[in-house]
N, C-alpha and C. Protein backbone atom coordinates (compact mmCIF):
# COMPACT_ATOMS: atom_id res chain seq x y z
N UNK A 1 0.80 -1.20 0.00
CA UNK A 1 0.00 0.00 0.00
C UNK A 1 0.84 1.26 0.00
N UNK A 2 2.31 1.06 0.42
CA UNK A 2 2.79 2.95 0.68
C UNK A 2 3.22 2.74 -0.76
N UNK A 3 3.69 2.39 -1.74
CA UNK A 3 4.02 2.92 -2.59
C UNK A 3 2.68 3.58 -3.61
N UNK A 4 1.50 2.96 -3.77
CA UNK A 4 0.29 3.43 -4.03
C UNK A 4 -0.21 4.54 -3.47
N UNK A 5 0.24 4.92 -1.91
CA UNK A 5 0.26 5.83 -1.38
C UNK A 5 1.15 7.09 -1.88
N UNK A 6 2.37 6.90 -2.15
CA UNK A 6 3.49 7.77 -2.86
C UNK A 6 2.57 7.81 -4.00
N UNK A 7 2.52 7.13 -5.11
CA UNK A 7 1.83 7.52 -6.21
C UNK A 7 0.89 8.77 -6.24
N UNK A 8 -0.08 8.15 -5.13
CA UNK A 8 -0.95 9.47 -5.04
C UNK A 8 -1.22 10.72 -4.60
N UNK A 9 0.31 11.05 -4.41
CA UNK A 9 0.67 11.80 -3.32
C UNK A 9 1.30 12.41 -4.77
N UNK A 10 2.45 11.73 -5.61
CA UNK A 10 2.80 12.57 -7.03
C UNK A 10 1.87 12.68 -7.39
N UNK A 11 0.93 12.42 -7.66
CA UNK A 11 -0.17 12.58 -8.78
C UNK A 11 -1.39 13.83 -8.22
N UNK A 12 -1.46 13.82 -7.32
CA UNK A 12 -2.18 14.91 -6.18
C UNK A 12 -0.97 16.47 -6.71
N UNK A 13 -0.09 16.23 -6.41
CA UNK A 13 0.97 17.38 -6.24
C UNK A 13 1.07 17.59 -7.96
N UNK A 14 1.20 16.93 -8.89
CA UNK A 14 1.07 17.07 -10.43
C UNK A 14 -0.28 17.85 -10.56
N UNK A 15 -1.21 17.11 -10.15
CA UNK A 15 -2.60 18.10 -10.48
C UNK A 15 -2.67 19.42 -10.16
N UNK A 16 -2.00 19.91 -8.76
CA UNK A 16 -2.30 20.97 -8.53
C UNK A 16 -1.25 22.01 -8.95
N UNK A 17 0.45 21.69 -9.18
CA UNK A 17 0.98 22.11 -10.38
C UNK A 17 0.54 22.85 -11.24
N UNK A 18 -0.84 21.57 -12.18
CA UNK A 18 -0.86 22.15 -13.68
C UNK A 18 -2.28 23.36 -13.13
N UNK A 19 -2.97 23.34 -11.74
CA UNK A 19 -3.86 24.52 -11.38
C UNK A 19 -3.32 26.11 -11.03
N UNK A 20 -1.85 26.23 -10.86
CA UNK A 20 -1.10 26.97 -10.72
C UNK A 20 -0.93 28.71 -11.22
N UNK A 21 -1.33 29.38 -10.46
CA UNK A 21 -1.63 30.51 -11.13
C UNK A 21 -0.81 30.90 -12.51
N UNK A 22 0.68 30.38 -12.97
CA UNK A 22 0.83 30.65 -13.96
C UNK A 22 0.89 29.94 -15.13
N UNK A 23 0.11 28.62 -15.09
CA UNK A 23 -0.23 28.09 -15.81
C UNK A 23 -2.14 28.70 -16.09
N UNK A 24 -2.70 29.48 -15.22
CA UNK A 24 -3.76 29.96 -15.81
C UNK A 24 -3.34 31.09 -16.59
N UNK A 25 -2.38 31.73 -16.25
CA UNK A 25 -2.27 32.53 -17.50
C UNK A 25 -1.65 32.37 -18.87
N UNK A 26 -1.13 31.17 -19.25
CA UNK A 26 -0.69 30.86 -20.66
C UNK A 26 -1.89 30.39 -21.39
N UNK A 27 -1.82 31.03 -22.44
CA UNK A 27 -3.06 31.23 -23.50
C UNK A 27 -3.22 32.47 -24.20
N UNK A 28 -4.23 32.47 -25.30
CA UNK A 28 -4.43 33.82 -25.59
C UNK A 28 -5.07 34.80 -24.90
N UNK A 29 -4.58 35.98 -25.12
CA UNK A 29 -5.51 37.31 -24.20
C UNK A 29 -5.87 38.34 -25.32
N UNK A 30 -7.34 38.70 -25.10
CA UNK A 30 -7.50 40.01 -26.24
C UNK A 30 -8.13 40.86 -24.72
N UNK A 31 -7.49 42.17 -25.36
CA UNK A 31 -7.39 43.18 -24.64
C UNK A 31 -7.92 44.48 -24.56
N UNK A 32 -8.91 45.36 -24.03
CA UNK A 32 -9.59 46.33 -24.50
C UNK A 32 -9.42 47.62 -22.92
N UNK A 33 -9.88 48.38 -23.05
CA UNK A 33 -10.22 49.71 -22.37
C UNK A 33 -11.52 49.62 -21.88
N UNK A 34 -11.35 49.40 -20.37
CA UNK A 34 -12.64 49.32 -19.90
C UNK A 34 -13.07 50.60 -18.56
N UNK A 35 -13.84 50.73 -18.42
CA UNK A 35 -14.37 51.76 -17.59
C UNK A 35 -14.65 51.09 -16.34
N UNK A 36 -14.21 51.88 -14.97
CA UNK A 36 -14.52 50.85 -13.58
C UNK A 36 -15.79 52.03 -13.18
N UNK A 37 -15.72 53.02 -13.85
CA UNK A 37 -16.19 54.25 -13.29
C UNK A 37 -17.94 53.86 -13.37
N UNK A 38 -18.40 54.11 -12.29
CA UNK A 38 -20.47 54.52 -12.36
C UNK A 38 -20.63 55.52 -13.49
N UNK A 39 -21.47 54.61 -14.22
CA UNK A 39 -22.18 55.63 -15.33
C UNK A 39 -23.33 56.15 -14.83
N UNK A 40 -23.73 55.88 -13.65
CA UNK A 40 -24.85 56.38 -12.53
C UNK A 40 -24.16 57.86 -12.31
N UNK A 41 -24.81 59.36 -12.68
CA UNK A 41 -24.42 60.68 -11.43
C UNK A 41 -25.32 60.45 -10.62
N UNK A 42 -24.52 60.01 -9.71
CA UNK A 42 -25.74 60.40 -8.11
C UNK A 42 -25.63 61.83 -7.68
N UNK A 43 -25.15 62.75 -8.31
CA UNK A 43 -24.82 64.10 -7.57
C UNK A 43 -25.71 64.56 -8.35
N UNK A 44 -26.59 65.58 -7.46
CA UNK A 44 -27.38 66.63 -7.66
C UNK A 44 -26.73 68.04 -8.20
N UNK A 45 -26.01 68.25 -7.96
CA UNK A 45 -25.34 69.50 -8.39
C UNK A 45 -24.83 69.41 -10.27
N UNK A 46 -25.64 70.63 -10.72
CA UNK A 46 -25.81 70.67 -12.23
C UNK A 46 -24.19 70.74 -12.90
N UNK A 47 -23.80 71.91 -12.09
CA UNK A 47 -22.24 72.22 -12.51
C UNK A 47 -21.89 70.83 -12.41
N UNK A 48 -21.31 70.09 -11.45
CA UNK A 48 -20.44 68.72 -11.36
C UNK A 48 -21.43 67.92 -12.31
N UNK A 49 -22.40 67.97 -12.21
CA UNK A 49 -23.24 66.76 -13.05
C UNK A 49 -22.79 67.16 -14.82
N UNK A 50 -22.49 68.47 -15.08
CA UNK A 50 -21.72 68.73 -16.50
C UNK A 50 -20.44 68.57 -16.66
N UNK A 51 -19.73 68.71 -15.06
CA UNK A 51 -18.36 68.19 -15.26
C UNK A 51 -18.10 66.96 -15.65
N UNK A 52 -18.80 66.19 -14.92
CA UNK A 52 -18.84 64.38 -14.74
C UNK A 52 -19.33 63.88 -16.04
N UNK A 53 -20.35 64.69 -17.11
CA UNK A 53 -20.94 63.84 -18.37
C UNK A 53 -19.57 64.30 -19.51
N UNK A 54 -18.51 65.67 -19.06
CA UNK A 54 -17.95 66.09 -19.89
C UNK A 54 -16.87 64.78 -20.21
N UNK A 55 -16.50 64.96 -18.75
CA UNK A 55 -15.40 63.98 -17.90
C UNK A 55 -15.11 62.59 -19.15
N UNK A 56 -16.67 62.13 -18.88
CA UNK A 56 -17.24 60.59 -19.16
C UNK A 56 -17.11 60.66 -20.76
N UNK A 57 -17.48 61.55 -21.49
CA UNK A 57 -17.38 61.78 -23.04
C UNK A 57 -16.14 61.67 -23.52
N UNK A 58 -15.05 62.71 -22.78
CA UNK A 58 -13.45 63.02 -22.79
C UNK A 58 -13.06 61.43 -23.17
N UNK A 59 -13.35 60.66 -21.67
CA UNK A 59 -12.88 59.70 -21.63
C UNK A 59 -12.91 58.57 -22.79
N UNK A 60 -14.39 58.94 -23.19
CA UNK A 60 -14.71 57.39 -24.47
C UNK A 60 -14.27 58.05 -25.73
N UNK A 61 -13.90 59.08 -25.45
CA UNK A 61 -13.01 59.66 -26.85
C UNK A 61 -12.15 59.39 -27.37
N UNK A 62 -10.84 59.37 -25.77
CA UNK A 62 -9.72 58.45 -25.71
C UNK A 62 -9.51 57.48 -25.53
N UNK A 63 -11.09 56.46 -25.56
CA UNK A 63 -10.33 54.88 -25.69
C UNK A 63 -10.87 54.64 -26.92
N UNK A 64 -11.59 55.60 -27.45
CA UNK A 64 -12.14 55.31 -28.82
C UNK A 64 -10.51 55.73 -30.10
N UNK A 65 -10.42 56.56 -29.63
CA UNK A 65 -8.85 56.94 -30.35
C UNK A 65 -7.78 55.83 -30.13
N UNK A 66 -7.49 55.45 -28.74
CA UNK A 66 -6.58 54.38 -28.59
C UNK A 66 -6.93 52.92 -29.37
N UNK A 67 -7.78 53.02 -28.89
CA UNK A 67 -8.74 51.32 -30.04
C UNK A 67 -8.36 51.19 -31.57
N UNK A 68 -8.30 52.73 -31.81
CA UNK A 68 -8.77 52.97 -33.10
C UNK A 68 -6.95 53.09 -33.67
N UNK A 69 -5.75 53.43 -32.70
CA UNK A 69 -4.54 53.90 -33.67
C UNK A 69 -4.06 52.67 -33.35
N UNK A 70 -4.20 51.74 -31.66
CA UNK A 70 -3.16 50.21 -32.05
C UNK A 70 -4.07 49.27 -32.90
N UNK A 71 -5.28 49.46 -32.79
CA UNK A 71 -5.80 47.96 -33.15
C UNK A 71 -6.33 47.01 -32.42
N UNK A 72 -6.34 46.21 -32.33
CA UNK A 72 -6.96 44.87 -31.65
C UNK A 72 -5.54 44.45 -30.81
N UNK A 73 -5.48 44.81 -29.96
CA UNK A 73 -4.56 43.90 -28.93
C UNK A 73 -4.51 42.64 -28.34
N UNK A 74 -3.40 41.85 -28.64
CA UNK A 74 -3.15 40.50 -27.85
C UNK A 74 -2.40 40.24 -27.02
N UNK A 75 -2.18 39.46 -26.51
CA UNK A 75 -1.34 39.21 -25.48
C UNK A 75 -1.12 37.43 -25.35
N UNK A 76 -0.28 36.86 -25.81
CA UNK A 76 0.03 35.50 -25.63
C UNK A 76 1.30 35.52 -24.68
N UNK A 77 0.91 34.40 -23.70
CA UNK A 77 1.37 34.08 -22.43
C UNK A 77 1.92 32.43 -22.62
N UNK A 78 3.05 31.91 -23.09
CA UNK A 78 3.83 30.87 -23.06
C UNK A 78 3.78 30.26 -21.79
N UNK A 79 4.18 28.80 -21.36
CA UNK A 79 4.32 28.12 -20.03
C UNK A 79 5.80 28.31 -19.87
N UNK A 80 6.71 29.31 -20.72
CA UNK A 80 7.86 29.23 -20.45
C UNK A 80 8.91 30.31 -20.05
N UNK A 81 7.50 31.25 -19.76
CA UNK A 81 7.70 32.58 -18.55
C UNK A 81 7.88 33.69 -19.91
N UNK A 82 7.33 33.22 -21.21
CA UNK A 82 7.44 34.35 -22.19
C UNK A 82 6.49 35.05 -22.57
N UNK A 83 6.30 36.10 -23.72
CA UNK A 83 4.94 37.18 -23.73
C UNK A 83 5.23 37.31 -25.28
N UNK A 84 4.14 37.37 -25.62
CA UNK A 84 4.06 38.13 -26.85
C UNK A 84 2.74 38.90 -27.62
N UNK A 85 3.38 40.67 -27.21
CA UNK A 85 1.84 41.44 -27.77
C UNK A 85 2.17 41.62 -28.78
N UNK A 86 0.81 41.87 -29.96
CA UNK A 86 0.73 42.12 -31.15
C UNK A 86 -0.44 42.95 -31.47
N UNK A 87 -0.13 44.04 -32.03
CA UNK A 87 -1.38 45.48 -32.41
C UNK A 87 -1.03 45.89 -33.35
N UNK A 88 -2.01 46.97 -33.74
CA UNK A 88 -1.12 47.45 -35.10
C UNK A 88 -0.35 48.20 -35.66
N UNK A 89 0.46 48.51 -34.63
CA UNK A 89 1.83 49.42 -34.66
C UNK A 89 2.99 48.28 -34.61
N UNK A 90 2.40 47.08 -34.14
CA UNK A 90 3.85 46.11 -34.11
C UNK A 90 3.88 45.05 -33.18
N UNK A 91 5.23 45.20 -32.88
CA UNK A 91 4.61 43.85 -31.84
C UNK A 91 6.01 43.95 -30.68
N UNK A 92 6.01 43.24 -29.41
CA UNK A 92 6.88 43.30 -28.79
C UNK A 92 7.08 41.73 -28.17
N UNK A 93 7.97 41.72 -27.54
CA UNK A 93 8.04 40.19 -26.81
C UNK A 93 9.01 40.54 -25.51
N UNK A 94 8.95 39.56 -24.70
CA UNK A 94 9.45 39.63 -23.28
C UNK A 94 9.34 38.50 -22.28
N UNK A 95 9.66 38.99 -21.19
CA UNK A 95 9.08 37.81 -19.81
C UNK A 95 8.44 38.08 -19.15
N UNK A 96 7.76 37.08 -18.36
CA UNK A 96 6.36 37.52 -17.11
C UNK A 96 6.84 36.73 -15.84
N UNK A 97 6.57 37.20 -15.30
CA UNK A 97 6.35 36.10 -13.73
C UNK A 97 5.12 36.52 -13.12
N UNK A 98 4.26 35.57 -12.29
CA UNK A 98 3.48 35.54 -11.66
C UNK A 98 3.75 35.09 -10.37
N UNK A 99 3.07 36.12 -9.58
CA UNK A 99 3.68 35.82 -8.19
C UNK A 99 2.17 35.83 -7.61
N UNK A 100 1.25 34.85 -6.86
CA UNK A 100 0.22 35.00 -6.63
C UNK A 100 -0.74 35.55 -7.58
N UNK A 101 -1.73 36.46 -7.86
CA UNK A 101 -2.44 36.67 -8.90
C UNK A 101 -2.15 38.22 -9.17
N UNK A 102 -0.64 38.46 -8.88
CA UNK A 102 -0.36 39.39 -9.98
C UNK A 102 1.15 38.77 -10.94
N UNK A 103 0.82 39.46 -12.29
CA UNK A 103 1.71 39.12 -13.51
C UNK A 103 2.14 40.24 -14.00
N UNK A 104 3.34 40.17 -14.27
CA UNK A 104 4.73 41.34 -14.19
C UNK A 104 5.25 41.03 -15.58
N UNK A 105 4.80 41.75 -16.32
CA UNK A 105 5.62 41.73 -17.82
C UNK A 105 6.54 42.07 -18.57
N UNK A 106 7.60 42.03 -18.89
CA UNK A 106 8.32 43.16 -18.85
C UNK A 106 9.19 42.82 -20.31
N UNK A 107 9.20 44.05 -21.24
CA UNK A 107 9.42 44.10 -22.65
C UNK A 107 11.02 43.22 -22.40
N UNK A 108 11.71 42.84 -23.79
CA UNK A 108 12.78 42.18 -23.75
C UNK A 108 14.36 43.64 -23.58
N UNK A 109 13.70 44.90 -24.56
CA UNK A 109 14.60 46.16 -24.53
C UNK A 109 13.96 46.91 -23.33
N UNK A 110 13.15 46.41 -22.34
CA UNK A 110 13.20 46.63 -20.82
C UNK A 110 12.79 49.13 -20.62
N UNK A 111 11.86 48.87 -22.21
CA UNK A 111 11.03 49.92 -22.25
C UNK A 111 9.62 49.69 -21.73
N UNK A 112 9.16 49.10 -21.51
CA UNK A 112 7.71 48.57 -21.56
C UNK A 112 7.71 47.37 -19.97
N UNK A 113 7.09 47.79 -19.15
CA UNK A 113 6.15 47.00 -18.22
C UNK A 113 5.37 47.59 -17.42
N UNK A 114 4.30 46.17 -17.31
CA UNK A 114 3.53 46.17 -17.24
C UNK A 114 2.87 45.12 -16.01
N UNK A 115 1.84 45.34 -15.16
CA UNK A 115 1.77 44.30 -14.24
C UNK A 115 -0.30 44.07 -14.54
N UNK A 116 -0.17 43.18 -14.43
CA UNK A 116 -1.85 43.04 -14.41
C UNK A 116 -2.39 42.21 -13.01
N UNK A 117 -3.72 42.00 -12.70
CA UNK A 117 -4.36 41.07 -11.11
C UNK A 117 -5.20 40.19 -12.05
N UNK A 118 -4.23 39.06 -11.80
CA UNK A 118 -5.69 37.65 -12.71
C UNK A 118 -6.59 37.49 -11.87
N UNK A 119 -7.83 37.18 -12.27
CA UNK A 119 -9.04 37.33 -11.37
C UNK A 119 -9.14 36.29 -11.07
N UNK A 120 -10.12 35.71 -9.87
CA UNK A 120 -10.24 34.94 -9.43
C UNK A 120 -11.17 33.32 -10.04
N UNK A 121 -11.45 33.30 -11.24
CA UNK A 121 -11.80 33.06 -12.26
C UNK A 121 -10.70 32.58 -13.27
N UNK A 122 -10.04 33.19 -13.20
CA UNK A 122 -8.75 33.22 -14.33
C UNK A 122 -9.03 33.46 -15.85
N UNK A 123 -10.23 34.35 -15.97
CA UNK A 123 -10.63 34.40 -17.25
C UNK A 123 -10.53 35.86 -17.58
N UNK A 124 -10.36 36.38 -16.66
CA UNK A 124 -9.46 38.07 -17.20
C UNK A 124 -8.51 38.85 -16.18
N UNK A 125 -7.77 39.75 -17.20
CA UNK A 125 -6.70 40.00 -15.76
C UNK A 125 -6.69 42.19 -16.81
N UNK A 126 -6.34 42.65 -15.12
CA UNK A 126 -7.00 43.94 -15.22
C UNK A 126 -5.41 44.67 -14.92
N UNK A 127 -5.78 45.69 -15.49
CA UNK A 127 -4.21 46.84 -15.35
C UNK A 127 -4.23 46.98 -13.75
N UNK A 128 -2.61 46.88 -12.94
CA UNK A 128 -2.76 46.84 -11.42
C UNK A 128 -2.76 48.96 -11.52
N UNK A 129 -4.08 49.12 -10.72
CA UNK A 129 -3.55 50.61 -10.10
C UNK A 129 -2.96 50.76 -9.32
N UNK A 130 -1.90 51.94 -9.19
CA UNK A 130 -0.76 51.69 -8.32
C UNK A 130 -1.00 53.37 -7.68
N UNK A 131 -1.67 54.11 -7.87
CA UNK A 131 -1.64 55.18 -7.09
C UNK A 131 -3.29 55.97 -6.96
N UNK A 132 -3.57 56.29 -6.50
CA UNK A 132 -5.18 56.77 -5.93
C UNK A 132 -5.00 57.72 -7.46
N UNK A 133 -4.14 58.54 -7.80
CA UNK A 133 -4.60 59.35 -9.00
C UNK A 133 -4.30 58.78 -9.97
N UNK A 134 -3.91 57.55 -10.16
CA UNK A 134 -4.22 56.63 -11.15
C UNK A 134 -5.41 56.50 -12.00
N UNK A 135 -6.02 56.18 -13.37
CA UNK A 135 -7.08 57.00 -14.05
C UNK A 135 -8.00 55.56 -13.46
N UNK A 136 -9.35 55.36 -13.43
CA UNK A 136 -10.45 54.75 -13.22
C UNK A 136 -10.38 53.58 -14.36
N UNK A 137 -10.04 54.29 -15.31
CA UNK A 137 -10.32 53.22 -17.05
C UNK A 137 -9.42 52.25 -16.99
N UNK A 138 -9.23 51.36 -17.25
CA UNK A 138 -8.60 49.78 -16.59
C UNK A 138 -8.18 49.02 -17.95
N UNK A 139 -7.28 48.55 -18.51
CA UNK A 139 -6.84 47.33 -19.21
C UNK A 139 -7.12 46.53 -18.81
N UNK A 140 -8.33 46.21 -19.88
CA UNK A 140 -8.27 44.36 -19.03
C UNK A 140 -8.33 43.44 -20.29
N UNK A 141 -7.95 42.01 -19.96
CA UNK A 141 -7.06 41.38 -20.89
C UNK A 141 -8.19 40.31 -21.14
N UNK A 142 -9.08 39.52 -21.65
CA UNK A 142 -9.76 38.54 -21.44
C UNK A 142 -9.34 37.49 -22.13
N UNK A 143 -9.28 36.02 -21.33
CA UNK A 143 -8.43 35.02 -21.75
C UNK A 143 -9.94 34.17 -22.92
N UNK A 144 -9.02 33.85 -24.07
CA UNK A 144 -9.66 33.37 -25.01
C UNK A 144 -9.94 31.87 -25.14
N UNK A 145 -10.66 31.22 -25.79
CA UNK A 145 -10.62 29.75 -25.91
C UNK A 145 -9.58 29.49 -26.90
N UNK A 146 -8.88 28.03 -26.21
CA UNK A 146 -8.48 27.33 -26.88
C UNK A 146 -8.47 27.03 -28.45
């Protein structure tokens, strides 16, 4: 019985391996500009309520412009700690590590990184904000089928 026991003890520890947060992120990712912000004004006040619809317009202007000059963004995530985005200005490649459910990307000419929070789901992962005046509008990456 203990060696049947060992067996299932590799085979237990293999399974949860391949459940491994960075094996949920290898696959394809398409990537868009998303809004975290309430499209609800709860404020009564007319002035801020014209600031806030100006605000909100500004904003879908510039992800409508950004959409519109890279393209369709990807993001492929290798099991072998590699990256590769592609838009339509070009393309870049690099390494990632995942440390818990954040992923750290970082270009190969070490111009470009980037960190994202895989969700708890593992089916999309969102730009990390790193400072309170950080903008509301969020990268988020959604993992594709097979």
């Amino acid at each position: 019985m203990r060696p049947h026991t060992a067996i299932g003890i590799l085979l237990a520890a293999t399974l949860i391996g391949c459940s491994s947060p960075r094996q949920r992120v290898v696959g394809t990712w398409k990537g868009e500009i998303a809004s975290k912000s309430s499209s609800e004004d709860k404020s009564d006040d007319k002035d801020k309520s014209s600031a806030n619809d100006f605000g909100k317009a500004l904003s879908e202007g510039v992800k409508s412009f950004v959409s519109t000059m890279i393209g369709p963004l990807t993001y492929e995530f290798n099991d072998k700690g590699r990256y590769k985005l592609t838009m339509r200005v070009g393309s870049q490649e690099g390494s990632y590590t995942v440390n818990g459910n954040e992923v750290k990307a970082d270009s190969d000419d070490g111009k470009s990184h980037a960190t994202f929070i895989l969700s708890d789901d593992g089916q999309s992962m969102s730009s990390k904000k790193d400072f309170k005046s950080d903008s509301d509008d969020a990268f988020v990456l959604k993992k594709q089928p097979e």
